[in-house]
N, C-alpha and C. Protein backbone atom coordinates (compact mmCIF):
# COMPACT_ATOMS: atom_id res chain seq x y z
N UNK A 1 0.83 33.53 12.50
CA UNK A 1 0.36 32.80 13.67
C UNK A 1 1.41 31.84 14.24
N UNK A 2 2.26 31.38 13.46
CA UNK A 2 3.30 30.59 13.64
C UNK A 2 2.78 29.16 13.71
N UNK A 3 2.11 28.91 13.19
CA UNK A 3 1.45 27.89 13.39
C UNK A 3 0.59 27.02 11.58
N UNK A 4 1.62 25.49 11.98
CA UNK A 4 1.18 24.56 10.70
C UNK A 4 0.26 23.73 10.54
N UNK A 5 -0.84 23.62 10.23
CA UNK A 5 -1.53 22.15 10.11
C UNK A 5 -0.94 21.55 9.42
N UNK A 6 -0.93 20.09 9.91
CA UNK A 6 -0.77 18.98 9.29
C UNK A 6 -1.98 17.79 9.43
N UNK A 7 -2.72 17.72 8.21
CA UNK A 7 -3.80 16.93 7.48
C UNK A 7 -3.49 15.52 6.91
N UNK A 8 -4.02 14.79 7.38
CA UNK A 8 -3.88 13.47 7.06
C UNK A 8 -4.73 11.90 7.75
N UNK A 9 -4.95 11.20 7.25
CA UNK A 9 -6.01 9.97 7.07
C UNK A 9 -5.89 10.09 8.63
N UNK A 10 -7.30 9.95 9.15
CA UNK A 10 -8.12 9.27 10.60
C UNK A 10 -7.88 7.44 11.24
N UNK A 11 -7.09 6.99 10.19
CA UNK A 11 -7.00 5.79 10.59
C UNK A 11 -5.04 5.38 10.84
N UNK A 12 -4.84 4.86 11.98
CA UNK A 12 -3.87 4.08 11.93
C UNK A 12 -3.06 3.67 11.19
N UNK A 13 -1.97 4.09 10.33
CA UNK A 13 -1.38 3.75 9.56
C UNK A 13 0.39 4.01 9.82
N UNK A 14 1.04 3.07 9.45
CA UNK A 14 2.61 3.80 9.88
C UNK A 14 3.29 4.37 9.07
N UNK A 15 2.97 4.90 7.96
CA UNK A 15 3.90 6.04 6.93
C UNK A 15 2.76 7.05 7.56
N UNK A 16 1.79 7.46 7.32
CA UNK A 16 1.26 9.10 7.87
C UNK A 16 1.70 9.14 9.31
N UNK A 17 1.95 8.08 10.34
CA UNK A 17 1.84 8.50 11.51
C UNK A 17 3.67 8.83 11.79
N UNK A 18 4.03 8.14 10.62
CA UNK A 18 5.87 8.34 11.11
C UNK A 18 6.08 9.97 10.52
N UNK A 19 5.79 10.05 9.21
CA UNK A 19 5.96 11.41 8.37
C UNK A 19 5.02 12.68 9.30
N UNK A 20 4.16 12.22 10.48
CA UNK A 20 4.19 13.36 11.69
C UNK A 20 4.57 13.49 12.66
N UNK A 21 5.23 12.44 13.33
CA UNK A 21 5.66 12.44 14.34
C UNK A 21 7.46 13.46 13.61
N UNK A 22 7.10 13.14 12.63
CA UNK A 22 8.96 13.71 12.14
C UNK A 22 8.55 15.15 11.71
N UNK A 23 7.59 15.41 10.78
CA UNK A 23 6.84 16.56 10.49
C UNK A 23 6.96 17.23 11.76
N UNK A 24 6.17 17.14 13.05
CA UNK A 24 6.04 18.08 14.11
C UNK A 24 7.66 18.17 14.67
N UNK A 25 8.26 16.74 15.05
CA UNK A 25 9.08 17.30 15.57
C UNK A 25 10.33 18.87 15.16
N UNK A 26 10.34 18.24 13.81
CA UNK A 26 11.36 19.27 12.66
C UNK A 26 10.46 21.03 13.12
N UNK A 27 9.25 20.79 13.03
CA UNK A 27 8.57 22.23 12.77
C UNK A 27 9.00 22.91 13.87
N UNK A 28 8.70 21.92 15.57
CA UNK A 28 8.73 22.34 16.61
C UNK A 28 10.19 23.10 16.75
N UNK A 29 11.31 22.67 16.39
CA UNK A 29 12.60 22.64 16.33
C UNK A 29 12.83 24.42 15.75
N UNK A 30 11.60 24.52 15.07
CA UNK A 30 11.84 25.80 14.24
C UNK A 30 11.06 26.85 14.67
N UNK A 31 10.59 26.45 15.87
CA UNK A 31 9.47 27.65 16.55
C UNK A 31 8.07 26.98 16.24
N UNK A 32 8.11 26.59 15.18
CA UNK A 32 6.21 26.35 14.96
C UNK A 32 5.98 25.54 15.99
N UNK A 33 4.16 26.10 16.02
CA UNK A 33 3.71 25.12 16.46
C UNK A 33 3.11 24.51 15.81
N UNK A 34 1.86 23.17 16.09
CA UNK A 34 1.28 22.39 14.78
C UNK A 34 -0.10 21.91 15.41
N UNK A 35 -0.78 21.65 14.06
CA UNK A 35 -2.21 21.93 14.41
C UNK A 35 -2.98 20.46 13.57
N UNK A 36 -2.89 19.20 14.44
CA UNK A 36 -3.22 17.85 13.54
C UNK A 36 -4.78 17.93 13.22
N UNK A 37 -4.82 18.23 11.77
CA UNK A 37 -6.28 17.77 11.14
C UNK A 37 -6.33 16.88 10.62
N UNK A 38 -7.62 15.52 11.24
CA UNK A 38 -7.65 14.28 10.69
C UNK A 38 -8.84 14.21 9.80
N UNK A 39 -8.84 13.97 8.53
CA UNK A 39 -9.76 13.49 7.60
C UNK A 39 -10.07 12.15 7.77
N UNK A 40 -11.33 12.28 7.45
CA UNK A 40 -12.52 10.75 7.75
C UNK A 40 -11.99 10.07 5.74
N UNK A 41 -11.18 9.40 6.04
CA UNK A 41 -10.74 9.19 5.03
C UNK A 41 -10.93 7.44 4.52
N UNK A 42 -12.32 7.30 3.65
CA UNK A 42 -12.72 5.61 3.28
C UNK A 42 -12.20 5.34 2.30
N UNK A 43 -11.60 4.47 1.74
CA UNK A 43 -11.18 4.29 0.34
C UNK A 43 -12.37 3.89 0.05
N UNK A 44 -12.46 4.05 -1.54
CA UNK A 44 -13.07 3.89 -2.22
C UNK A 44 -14.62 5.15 -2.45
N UNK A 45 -14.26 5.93 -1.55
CA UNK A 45 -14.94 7.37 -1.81
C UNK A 45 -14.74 7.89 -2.48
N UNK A 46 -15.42 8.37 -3.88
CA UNK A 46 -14.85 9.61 -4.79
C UNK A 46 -14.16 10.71 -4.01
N UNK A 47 -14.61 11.59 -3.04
CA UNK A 47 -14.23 12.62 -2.09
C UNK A 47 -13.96 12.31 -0.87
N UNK A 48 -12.76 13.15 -0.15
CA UNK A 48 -12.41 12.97 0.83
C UNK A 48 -13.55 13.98 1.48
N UNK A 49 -13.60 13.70 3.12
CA UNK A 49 -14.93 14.67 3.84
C UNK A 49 -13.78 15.73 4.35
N UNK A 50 -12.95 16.60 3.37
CA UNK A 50 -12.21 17.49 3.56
C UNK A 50 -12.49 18.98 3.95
N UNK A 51 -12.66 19.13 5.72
CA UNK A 51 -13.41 20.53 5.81
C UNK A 51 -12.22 21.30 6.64
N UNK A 52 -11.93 22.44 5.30
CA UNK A 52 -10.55 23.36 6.40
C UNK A 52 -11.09 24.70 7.04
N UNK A 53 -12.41 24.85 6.89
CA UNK A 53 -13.06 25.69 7.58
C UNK A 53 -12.28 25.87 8.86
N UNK A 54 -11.93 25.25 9.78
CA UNK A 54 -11.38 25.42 11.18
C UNK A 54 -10.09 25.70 10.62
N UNK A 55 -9.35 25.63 9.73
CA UNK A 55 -7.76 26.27 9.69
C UNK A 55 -7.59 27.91 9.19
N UNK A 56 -8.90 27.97 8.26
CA UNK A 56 -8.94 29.79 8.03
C UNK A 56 -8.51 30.61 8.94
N UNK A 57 -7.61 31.08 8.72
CA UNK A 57 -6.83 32.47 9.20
C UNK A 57 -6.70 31.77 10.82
N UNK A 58 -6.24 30.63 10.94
CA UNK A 58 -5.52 30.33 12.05
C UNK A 58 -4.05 29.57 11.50
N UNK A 59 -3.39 29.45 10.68
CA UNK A 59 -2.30 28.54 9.99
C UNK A 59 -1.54 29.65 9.10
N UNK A 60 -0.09 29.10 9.38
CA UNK A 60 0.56 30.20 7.89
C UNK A 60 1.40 28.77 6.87
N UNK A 61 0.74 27.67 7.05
CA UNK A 61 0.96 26.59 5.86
C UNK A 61 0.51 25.51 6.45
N UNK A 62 0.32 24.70 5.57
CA UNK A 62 0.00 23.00 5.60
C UNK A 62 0.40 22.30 4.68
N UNK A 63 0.53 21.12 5.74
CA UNK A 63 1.04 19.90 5.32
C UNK A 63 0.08 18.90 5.03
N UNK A 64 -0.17 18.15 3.68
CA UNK A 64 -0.97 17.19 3.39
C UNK A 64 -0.05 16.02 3.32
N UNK A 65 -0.75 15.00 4.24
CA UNK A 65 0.12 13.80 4.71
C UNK A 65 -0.42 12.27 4.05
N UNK A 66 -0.38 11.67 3.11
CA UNK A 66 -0.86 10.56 2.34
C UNK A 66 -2.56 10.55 2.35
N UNK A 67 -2.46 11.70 1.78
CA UNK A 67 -3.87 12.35 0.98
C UNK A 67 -4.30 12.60 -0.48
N UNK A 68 -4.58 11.66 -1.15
CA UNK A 68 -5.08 11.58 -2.77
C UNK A 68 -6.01 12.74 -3.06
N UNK A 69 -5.38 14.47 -2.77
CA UNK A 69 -6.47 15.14 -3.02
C UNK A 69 -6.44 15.15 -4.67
N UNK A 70 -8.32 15.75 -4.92
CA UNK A 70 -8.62 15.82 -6.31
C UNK A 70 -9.24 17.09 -6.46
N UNK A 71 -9.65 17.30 -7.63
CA UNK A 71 -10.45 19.19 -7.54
C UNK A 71 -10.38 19.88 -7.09
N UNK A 72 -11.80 19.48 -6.47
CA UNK A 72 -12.54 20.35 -5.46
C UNK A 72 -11.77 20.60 -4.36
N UNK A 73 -11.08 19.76 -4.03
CA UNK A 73 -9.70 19.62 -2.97
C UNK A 73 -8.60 20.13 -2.85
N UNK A 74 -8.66 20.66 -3.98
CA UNK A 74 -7.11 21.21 -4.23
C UNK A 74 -7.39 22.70 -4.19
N UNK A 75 -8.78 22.84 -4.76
CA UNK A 75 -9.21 24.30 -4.77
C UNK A 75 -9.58 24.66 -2.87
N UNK A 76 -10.45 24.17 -2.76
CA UNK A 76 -10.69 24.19 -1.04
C UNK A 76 -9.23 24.29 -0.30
N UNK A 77 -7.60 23.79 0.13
CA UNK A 77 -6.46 23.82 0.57
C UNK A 77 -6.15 25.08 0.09
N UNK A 78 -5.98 25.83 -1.47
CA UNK A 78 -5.55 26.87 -2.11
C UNK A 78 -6.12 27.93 -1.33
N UNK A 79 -7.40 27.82 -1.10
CA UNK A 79 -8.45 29.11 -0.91
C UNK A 79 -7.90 29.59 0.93
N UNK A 80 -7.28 28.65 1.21
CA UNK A 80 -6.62 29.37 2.56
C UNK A 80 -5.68 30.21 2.24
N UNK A 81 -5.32 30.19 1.49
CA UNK A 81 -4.27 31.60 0.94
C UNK A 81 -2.48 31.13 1.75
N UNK A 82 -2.64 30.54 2.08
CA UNK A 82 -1.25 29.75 2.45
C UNK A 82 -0.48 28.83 2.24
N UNK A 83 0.86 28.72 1.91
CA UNK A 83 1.72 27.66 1.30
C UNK A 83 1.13 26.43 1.38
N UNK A 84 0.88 25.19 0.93
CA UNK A 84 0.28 24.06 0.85
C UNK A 84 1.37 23.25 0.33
N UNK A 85 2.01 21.76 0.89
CA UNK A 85 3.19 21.06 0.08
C UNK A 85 2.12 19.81 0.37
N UNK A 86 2.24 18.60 -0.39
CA UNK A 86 1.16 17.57 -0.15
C UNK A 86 2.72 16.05 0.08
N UNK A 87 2.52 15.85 0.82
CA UNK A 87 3.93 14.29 1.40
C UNK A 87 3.14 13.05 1.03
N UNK A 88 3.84 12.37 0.06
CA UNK A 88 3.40 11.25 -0.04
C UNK A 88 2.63 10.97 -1.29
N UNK A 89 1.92 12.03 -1.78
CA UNK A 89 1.01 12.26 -3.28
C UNK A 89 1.63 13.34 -4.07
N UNK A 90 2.00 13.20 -5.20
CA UNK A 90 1.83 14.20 -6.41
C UNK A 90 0.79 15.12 -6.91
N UNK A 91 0.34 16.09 -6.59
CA UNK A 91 -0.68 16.76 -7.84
C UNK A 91 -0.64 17.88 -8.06
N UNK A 92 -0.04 18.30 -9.51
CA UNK A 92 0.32 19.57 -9.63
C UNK A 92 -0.95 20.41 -9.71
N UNK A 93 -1.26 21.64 -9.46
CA UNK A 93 -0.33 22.59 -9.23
C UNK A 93 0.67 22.19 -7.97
N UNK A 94 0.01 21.60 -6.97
CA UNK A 94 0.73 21.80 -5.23
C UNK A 94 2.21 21.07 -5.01
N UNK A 95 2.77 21.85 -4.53
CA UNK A 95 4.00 21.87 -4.39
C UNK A 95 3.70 20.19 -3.50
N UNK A 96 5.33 19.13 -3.55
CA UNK A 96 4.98 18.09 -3.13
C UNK A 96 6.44 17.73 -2.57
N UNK A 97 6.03 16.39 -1.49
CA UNK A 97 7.76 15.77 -1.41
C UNK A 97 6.82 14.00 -1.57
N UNK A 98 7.76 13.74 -2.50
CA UNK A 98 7.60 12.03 -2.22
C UNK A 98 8.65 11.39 -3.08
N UNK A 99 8.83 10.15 -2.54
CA UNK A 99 9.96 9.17 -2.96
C UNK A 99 10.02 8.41 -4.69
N UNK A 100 10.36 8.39 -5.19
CA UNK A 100 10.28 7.54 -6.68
C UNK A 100 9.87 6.32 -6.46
N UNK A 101 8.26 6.25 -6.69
CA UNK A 101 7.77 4.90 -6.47
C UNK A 101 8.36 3.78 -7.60
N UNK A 102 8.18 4.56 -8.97
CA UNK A 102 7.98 3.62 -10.31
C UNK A 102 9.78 2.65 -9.21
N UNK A 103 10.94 3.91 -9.15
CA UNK A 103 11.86 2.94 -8.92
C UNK A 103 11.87 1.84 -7.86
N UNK A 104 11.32 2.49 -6.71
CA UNK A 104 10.79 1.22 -5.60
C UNK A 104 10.06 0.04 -6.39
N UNK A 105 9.32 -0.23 -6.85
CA UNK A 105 8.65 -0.54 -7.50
C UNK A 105 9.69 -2.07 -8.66
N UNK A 106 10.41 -0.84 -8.77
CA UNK A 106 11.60 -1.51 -10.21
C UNK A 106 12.77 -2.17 -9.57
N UNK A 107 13.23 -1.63 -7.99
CA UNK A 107 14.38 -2.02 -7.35
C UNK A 107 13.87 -3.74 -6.46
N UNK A 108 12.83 -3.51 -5.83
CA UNK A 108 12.01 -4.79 -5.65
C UNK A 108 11.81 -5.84 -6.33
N UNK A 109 11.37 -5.93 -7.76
CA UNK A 109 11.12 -6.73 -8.32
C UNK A 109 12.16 -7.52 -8.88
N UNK A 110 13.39 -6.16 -9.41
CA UNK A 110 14.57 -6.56 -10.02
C UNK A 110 15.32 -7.52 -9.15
N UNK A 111 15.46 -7.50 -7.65
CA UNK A 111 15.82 -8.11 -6.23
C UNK A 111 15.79 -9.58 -6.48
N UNK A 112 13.90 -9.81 -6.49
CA UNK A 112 13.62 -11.08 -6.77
C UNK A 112 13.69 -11.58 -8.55
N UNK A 113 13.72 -11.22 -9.15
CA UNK A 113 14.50 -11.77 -10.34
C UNK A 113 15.77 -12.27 -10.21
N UNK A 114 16.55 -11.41 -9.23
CA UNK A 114 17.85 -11.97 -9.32
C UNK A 114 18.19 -13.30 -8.53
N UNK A 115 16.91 -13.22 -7.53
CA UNK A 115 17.27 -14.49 -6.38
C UNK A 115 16.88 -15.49 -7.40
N UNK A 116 16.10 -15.38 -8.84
CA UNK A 116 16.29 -16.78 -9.90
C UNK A 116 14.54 -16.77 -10.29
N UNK A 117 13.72 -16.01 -9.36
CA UNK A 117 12.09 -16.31 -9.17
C UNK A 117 11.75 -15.72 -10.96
N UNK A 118 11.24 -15.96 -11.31
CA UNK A 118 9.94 -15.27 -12.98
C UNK A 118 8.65 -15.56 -13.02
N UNK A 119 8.19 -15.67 -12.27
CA UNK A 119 6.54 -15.59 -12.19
C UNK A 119 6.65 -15.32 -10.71
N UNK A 120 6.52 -13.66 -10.61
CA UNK A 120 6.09 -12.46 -9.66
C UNK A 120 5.15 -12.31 -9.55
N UNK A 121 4.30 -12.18 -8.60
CA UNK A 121 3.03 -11.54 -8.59
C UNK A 121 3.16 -10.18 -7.95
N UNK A 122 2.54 -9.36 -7.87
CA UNK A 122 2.35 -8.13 -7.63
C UNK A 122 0.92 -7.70 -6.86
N UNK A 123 0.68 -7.24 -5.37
CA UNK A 123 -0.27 -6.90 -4.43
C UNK A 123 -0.08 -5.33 -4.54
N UNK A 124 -0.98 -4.87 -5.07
CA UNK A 124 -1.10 -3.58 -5.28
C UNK A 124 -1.97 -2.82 -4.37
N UNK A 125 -2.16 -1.46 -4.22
CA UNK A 125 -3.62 -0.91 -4.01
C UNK A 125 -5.01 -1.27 -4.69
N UNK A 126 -5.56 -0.89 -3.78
CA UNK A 126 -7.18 -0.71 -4.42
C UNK A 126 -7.48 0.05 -5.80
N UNK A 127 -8.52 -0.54 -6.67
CA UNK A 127 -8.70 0.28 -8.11
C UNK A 127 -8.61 1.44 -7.91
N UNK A 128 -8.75 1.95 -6.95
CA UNK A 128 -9.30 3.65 -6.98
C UNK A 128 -8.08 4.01 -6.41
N UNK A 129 -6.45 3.70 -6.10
CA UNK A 129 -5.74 3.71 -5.78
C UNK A 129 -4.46 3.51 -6.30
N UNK A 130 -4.70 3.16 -7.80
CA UNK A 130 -3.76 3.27 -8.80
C UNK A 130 -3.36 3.64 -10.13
N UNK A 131 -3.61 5.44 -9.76
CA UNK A 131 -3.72 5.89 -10.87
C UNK A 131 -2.09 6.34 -10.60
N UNK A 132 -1.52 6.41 -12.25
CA UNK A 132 0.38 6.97 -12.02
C UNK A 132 0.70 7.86 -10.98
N UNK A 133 -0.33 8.67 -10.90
CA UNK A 133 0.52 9.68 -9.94
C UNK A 133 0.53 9.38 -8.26
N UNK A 134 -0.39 8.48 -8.02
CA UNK A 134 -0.20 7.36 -7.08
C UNK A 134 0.62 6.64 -6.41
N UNK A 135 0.91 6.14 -5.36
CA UNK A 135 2.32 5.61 -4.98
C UNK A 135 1.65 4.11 -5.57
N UNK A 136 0.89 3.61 -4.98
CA UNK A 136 0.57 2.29 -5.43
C UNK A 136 0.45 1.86 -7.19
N UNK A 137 0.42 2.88 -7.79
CA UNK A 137 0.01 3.09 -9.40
C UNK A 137 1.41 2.89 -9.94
N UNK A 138 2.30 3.95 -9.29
CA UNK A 138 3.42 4.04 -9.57
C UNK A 138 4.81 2.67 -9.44
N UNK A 139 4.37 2.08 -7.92
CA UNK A 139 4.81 0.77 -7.90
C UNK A 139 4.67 -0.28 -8.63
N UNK A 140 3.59 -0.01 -8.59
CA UNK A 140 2.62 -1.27 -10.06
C UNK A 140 3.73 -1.30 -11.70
N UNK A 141 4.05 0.20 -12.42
CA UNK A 141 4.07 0.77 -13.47
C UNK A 141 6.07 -0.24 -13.06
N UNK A 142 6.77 0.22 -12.25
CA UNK A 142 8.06 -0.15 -11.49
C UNK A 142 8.03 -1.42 -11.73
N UNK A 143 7.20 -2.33 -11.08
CA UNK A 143 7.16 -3.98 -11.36
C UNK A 143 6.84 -4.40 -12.78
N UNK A 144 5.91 -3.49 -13.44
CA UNK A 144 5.93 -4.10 -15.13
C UNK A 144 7.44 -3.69 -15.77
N UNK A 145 7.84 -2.79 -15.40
CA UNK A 145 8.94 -2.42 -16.09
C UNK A 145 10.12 -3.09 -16.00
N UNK A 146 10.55 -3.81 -14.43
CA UNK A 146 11.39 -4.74 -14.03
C UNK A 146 10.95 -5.94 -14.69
N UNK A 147 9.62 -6.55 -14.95
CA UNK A 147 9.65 -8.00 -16.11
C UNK A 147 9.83 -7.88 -17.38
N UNK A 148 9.41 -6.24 -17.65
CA UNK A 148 9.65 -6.16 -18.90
C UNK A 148 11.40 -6.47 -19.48
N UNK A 149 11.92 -5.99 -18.65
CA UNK A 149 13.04 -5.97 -19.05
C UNK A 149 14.45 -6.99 -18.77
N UNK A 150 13.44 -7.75 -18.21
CA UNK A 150 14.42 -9.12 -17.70
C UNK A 150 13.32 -10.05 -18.76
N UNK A 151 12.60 -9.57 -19.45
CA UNK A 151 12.04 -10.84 -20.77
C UNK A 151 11.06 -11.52 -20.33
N UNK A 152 10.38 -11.06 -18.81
CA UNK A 152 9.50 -12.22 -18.67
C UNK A 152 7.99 -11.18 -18.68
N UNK A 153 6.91 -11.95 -18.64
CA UNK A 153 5.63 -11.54 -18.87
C UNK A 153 4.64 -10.66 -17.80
N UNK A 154 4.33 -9.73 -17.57
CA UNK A 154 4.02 -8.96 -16.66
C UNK A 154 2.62 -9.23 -16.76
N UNK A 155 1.92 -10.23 -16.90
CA UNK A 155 0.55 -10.69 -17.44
C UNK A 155 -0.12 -9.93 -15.92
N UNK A 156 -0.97 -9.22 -16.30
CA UNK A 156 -2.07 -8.79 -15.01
C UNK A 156 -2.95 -9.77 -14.30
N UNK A 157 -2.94 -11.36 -14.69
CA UNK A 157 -3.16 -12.35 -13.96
C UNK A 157 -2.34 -12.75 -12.55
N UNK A 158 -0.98 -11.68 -12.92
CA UNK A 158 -0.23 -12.03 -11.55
C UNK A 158 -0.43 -10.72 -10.61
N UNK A 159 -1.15 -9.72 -11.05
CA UNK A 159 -1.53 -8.67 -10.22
C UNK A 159 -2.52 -8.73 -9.19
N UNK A 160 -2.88 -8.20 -7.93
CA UNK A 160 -4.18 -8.49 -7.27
C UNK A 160 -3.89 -7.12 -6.43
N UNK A 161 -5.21 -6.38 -6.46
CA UNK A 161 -5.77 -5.46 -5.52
C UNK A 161 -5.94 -5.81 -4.17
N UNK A 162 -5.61 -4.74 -3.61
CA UNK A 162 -5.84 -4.89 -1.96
C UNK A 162 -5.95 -3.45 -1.42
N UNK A 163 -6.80 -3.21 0.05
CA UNK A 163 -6.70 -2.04 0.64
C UNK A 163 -5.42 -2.18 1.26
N UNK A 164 -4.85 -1.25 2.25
CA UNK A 164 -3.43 -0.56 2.20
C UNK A 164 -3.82 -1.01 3.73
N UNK A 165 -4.08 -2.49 3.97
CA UNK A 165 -4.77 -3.07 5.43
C UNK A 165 -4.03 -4.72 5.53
N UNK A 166 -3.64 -5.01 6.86
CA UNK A 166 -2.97 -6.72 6.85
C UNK A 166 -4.59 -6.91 6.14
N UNK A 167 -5.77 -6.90 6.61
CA UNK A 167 -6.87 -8.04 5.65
C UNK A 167 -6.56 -7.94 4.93
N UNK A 168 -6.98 -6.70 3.79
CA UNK A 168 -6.52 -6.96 2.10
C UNK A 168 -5.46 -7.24 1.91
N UNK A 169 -4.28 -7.50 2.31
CA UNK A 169 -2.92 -8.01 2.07
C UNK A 169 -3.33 -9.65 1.89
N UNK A 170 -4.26 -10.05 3.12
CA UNK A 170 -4.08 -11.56 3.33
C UNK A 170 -5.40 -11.98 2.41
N UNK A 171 -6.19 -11.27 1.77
CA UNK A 171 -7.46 -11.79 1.21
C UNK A 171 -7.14 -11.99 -0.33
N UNK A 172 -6.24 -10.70 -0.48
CA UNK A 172 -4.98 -10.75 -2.26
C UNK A 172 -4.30 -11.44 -2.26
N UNK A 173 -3.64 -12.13 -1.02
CA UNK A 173 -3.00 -13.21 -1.52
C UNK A 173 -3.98 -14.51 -1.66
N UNK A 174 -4.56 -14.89 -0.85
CA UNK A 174 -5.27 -15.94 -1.14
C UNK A 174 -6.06 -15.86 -2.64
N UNK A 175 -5.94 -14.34 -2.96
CA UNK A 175 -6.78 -14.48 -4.41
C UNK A 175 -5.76 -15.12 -5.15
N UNK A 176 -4.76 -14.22 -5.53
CA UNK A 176 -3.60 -14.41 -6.23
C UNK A 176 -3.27 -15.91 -6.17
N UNK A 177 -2.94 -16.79 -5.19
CA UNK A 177 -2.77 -18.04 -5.02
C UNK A 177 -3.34 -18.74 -5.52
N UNK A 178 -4.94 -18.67 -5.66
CA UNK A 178 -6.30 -19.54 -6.10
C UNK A 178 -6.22 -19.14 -7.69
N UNK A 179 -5.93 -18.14 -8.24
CA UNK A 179 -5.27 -17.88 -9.78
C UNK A 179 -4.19 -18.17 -10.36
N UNK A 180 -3.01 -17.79 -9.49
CA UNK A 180 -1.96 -18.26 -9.82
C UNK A 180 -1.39 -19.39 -9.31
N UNK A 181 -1.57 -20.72 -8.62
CA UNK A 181 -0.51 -21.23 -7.66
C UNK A 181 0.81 -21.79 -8.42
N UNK A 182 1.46 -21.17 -9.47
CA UNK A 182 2.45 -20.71 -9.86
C UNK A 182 3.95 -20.05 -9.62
N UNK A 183 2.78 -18.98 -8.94
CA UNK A 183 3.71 -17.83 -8.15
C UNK A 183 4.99 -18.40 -7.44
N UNK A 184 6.06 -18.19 -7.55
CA UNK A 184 7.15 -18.33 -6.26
C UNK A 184 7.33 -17.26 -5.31
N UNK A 185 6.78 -15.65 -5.92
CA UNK A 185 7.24 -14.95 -5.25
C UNK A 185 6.32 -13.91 -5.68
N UNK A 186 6.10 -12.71 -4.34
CA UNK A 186 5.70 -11.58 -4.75
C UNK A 186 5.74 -10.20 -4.17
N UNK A 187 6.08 -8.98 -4.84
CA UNK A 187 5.73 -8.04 -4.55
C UNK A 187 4.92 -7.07 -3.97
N UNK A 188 5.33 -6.88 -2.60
CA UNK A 188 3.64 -5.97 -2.07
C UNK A 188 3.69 -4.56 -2.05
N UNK A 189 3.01 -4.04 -2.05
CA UNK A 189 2.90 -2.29 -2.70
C UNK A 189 3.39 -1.44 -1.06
N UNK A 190 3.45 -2.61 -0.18
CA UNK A 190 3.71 -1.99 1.12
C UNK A 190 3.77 -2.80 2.27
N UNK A 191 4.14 -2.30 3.54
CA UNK A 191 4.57 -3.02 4.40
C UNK A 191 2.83 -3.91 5.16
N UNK A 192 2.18 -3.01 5.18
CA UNK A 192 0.85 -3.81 6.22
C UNK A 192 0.43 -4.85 5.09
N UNK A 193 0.52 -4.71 3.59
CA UNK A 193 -0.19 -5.52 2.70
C UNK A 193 0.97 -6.91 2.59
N UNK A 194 2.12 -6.78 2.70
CA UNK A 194 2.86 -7.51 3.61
C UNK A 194 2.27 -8.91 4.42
N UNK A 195 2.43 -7.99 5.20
CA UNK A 195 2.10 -8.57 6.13
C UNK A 195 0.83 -9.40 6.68
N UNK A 196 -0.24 -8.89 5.90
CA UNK A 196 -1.34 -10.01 5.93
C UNK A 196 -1.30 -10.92 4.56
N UNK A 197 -0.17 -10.75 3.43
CA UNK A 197 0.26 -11.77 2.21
C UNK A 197 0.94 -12.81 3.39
N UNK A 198 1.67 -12.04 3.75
CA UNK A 198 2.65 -13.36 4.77
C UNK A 198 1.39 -14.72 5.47
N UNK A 199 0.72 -14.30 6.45
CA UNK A 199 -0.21 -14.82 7.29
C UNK A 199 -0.74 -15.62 6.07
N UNK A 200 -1.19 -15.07 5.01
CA UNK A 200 -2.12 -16.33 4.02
C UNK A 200 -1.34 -17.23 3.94
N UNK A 201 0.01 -16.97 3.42
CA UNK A 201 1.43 -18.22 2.99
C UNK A 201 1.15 -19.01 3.95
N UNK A 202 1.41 -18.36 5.50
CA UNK A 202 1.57 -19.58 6.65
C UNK A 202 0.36 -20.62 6.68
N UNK A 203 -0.80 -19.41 6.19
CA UNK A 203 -2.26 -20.68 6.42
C UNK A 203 -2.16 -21.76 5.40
N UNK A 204 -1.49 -21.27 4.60
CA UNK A 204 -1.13 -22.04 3.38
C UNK A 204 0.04 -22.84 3.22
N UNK A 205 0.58 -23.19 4.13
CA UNK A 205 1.79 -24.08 4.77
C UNK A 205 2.83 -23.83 3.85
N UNK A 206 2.67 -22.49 3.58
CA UNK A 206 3.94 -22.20 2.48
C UNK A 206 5.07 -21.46 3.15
């Protein structure tokens, strides 16, 4: 058919929306055309509402774009009978591309150790969002390993959950703060969680 879907979260985000705008362009470049399927995608859902019914025998591959598929999910993508690579998540069997979180993870933390800081905190994903094979799991695993090895204490009192949203960025830090006000410095699992950690600091005349 000459033609790729590319599958990935219904909401606003700037790693799925950059990894398609680059996804289509590359495909286009190569003749394909491309076919965007958006999943109703809530955290904290056991299942994604993953229906490829509309890609059957219209696609000759897809692209899964920062999609935590599981099972039933992996079997449902397979059953199209076409190449499947998943960007951004690990899960074998399916072929995958993503970056070495644990080292992101380890290159970050090691950063601020060196600027002199030892009591890091760490803004992670959501529980249901950090299992190893996870980017957020994986970052997490990166930051224990960077205190581990500079001697200082990776105590999970300096850890705090957040959705992959500026709110949960700015609601984890204010947790983290009200537990720790210790902290000099911290690690965020990503740029939007960032960015609403930042906004708490300022409310916090820090």
């Amino acid at each position: 058919t000459g033609m790729v879907a590319l599958i990935l979260p219904d909401f606003d985000e700037w790693y799925p929306s950059a990894v398609l705008e680059g996804a289509q362009r590359r495909l286009q470049s190569k003749g394909f055309t491309t076919l965007v399927h958006s999943v109703d995608y809530l955290r904290g859902k056991p299942h994604l509402d993953l229906d490829v019914g509309p890609l059957r025998r219209r696609v000759d591959g897809v692209l899964v774009i920062s999609l935590p598929l599981v099972g039933s999910e992996i079997v449902s993508v397979q059953s199209l009978g076409v190449p499947v690579v998943l960007v951004g998540n690990a899960n074998p069997p399916l072929a995958s591309i993503s970056v070495d979180d644990v080292e992101i993870g380890l290159i970050a933390t090691q950063h601020l150790l060196e600027l002199g800081h030892t009591v890091i905190g760490h803004i992670t994903g959501a529980l249901d969002e950090v299992a190893p094979s996870m980017p957020a799991g994986a970052r997490l695993e990166g930051w224990r390993q960077a205190m581990l090895e500079a001697g200082q204490d990776p105590d999970p009192d300096l850890v705090e959950h957040s959705y992959f949203d500026i709110g949960g960025g700015h609601d984890a830090m204010m947790e983290l703060l009200n537990r720790r006000p210790d902290v000099t410095a911290v690690f965020a699992a990503a740029d939007c969680i960032a960015a609403g950690a930042i906004r708490a600091l300022e409310e916090r005349g820090l």
